[in-house]
Protein backbone atom coordinates (compact mmCIF):
# COMPACT_ATOMS: atom_id res chain seq x y z
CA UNK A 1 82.92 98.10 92.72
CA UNK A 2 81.11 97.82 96.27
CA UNK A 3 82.34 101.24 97.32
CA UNK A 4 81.23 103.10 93.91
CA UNK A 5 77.73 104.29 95.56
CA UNK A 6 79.77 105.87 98.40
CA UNK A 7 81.98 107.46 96.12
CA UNK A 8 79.25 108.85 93.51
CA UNK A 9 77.75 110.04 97.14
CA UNK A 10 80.50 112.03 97.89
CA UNK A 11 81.65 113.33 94.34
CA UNK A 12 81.63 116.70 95.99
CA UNK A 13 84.71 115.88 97.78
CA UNK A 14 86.02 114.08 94.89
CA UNK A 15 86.24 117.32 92.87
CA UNK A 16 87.33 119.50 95.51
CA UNK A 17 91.02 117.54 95.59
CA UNK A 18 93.84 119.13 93.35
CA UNK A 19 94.61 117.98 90.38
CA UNK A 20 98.52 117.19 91.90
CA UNK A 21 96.85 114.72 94.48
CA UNK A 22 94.70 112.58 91.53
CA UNK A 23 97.85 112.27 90.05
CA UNK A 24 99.99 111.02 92.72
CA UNK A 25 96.72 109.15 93.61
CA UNK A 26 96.71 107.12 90.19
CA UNK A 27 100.99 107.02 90.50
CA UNK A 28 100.25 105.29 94.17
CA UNK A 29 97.70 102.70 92.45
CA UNK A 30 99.95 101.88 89.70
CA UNK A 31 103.18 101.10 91.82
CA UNK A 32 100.65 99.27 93.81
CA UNK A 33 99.70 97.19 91.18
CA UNK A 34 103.43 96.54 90.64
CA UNK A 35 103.93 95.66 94.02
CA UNK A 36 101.13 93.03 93.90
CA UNK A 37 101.86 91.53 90.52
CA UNK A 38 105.65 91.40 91.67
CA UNK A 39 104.51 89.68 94.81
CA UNK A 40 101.73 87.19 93.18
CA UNK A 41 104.85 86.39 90.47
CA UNK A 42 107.12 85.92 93.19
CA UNK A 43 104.91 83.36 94.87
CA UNK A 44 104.09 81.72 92.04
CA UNK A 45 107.28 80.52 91.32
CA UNK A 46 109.16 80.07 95.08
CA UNK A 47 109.38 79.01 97.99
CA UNK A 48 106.65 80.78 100.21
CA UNK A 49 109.55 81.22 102.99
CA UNK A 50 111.58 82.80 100.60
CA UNK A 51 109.90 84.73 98.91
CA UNK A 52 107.69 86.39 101.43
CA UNK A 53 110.45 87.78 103.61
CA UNK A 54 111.78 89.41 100.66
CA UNK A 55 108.57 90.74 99.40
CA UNK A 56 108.29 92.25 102.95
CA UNK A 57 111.23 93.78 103.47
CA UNK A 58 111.55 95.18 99.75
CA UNK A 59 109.69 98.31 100.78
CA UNK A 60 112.07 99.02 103.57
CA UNK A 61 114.98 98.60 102.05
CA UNK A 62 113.98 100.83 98.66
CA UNK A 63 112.82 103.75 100.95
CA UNK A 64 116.18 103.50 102.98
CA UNK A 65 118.41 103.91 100.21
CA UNK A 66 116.23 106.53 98.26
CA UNK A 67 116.35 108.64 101.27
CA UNK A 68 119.83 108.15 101.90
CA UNK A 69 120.21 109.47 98.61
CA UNK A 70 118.01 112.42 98.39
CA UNK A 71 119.44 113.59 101.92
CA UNK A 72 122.69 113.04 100.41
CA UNK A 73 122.10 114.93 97.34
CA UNK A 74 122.83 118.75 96.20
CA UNK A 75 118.81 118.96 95.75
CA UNK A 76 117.90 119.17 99.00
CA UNK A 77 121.00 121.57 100.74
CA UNK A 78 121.68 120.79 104.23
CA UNK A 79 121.30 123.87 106.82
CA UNK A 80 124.84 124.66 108.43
């Protein structure tokens, strides 16, 4: 809510971005908001040296194997 003037200031700019970057935009703020709940959940009910190195390292590890897949897979051919 403290940044709304800026953004009503630039609403130019907001309208010039495609439609396919708002909506990976809102997708971004929603997994986000996952992450965080997840995290706030996670210290609520352990240890704080347990479950912050997990939280932290979560992101890592889920990129990792998604790309290990997607290189891996028959959607993305690999140049010979």
């Amino acid at each position: 809510m403290v940044f709304s003037p800026v953004v009503f200031y630039h609403w130019s700019l907001i309208l010039a971005l495609n439609n396919d970057i708002l909506i990976l935009l809102l997708l971004t703020g929603l997994f986000q908001s996952f992450y965080l709940w997840g995290l706030a959940e996670a210290y609520k009910a352990g240890d704080m040296s347990i479950a912050y190195p997990i939280a932290r390292s979560s992101p890592l590890i889920v990129v990792c194997i998604s790309s290990f897949f997607l290189v891996n897979s028959k959607t993305f051919p690999r140049k010979r």
